[in-house]
Protein backbone atom coordinates (compact mmCIF):
# COMPACT_ATOMS: atom_id res chain seq x y z
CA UNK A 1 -118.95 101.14 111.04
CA UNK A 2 -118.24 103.80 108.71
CA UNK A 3 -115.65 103.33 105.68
CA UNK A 4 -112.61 105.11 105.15
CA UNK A 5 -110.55 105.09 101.82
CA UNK A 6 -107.08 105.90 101.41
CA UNK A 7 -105.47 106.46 98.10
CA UNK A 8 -101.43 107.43 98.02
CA UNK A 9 -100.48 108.30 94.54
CA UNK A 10 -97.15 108.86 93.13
CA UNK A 11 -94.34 107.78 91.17
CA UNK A 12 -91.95 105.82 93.60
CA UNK A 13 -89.62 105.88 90.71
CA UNK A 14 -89.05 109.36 90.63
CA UNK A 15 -87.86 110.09 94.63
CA UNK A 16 -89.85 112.06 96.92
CA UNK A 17 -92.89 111.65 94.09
CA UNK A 18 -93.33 107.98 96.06
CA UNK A 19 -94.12 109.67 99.36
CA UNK A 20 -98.15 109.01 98.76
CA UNK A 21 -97.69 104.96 97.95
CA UNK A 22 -95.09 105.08 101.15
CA UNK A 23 -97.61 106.47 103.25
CA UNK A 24 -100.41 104.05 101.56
CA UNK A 25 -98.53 101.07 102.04
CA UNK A 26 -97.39 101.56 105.26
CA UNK A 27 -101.44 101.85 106.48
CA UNK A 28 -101.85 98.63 104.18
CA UNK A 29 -99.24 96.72 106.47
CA UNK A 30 -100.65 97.63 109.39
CA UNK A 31 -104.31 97.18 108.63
CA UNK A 32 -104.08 93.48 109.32
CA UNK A 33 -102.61 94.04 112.78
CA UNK A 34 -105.10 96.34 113.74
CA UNK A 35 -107.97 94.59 112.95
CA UNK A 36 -108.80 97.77 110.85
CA UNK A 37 -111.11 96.41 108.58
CA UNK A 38 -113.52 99.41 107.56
CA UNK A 39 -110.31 100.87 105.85
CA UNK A 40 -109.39 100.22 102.58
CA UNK A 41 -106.04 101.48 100.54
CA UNK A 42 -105.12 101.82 97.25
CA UNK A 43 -102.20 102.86 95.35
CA UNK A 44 -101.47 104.68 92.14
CA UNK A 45 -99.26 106.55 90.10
CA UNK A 46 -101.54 109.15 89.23
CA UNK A 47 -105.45 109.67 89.49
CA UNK A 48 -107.69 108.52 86.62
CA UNK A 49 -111.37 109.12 86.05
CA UNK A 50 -111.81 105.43 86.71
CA UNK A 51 -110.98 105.84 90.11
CA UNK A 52 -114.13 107.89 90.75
CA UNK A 53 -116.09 104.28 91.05
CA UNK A 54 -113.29 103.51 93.56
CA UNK A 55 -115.21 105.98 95.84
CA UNK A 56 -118.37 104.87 96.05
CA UNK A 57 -119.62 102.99 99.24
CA UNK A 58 -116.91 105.44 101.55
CA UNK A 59 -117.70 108.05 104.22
CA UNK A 60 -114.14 109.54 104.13
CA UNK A 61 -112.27 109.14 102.01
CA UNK A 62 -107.96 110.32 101.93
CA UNK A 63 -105.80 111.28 99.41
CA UNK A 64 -101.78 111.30 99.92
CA UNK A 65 -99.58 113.23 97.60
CA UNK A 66 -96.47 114.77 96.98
CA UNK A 67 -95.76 118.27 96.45
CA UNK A 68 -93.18 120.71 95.81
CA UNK A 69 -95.34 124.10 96.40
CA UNK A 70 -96.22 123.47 100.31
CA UNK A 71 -93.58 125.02 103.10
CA UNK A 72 -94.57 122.77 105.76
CA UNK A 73 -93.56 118.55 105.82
CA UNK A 74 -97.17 118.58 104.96
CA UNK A 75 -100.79 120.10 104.76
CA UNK A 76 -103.96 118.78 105.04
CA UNK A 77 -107.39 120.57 102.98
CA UNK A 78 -110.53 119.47 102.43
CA UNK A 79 -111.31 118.66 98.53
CA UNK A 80 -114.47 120.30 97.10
CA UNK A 81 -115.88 119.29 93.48
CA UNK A 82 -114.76 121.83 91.35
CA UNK A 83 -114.44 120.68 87.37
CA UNK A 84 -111.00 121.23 85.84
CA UNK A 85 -109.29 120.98 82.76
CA UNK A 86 -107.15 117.59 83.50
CA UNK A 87 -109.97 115.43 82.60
CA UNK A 88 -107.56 113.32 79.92
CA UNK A 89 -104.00 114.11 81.47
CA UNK A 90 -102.06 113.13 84.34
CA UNK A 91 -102.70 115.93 85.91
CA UNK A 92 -106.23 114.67 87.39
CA UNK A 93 -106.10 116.47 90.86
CA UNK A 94 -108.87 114.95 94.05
CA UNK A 95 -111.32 117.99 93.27
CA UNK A 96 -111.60 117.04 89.48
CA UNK A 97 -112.39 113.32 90.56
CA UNK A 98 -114.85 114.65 92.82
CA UNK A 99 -116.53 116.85 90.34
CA UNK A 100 -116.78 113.42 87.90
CA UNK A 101 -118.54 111.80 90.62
CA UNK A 102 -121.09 114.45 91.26
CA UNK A 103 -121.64 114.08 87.60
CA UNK A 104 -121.88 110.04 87.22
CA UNK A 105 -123.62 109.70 90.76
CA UNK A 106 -125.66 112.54 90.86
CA UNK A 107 -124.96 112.78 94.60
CA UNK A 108 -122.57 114.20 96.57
CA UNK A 109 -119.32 112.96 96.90
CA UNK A 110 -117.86 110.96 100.09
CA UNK A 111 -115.93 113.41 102.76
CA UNK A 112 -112.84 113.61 101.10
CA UNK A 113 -109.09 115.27 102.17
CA UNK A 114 -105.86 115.41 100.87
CA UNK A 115 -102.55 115.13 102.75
CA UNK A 116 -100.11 116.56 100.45
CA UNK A 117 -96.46 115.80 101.86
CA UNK A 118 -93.39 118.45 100.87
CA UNK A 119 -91.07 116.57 98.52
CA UNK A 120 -87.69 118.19 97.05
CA UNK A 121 -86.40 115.90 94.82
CA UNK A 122 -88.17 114.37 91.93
CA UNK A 123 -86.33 112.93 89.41
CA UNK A 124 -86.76 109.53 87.57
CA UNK A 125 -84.05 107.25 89.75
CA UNK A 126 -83.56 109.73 92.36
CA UNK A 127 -83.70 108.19 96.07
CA UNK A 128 -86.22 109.68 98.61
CA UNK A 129 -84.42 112.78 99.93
CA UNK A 130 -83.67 112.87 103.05
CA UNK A 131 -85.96 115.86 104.15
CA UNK A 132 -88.28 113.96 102.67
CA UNK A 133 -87.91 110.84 104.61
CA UNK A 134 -88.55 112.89 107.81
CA UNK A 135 -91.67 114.42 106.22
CA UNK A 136 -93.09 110.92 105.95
CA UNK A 137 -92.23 109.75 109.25
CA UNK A 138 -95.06 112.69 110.50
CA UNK A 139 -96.89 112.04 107.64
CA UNK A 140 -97.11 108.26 108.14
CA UNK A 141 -97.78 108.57 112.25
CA UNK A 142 -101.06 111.48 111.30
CA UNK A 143 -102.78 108.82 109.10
CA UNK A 144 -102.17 106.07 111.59
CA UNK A 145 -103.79 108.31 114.37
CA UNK A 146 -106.49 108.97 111.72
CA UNK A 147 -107.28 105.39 111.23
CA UNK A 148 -107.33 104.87 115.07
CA UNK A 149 -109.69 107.49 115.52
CA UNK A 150 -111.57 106.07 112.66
CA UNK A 151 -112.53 102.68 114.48
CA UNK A 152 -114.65 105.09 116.59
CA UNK A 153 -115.78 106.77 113.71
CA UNK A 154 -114.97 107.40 110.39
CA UNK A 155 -116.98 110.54 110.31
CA UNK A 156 -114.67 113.61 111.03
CA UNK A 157 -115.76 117.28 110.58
CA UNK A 158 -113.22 120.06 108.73
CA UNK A 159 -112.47 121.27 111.94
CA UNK A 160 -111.68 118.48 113.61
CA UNK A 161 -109.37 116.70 110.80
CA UNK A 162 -107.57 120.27 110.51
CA UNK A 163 -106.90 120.41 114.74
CA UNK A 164 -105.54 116.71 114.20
CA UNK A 165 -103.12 117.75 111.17
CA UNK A 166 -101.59 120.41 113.02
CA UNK A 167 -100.82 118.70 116.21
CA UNK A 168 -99.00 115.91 114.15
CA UNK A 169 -97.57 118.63 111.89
């Protein structure tokens, strides 16, 4: 069976920032129950350039975020290598991770996504909003559709991942 990784990043500390580790955590609690075990999940608070050996031996692999910029309680969009300038800051996004890997492996990355998740409030101490908290709810019941699609197989194309995003959007 095919492997699927899911990585939720975030800082729960500062409110809606915590929606990726929600989402993460919630697959990690389930995985058990569901006998799910091609499907492995980390959390972070941010993406490293360590994390790009996290990816090897995947087929698909997820990333859940928060974000302020997107209109919708979330978007999906397929990550493509592209080198950026956040190699040493926080600011590492998927596509820069991807681009590391291409470089290291000298192969093509794993399928990889990311589910970025509309947060409003994001302030150290700040509770998850309450806009927010329905954003997850959809966000949370997506992934879990993902992963029970996934025991079929991991293997989704663009078009197909996108179709399944916006009927759970």
């Amino acid at each position: 069976m095919a492997k699927l990784l899911i990585i939720g990043y975030g800082n729960p500390a500062r409110g809606d920032d915590g929606l990726g580790p929600l989402v993460a955590e919630h697959i990690e609690s389930l995985k058990s129950l569901r006998h799910w075990q091609h499907i492995d999940v980390l959390t972070a608070y941010q993406l490293q350039i360590e994390n790009v050996m996290d990816l090897v031996d995947y087929q698909t692999v997820l990333f859940i975020d928060a974000d302020s910029q997107i209109n919708s309680p979330y978007l999906l969009t397929r990550c493509q290598p592209e080198v950026g300038q956040s190699y040493t800051t926080h600011a590492l996004t998927p596509d820069a991770l991807l681009a590391v890997y291409q470089q290291v492996y000298k192969t093509a990355p794993p399928a990889c996504y990311l589910l970025k998740m509309a947060g409003y409030a994001f302030e150290l101490g700040q509770p998850l909003s309450s806009i927010a908290t329905e954003n997850l709810r959809l966000a949370k019941d997506f992934v879990e559709h993902c992963c029970q699609r996934s025991e079929q197989s991991v293997l989704f194309d663009d078009h197909e991942m996108m179709e399944l995003s916006a009927a759970y959007a």
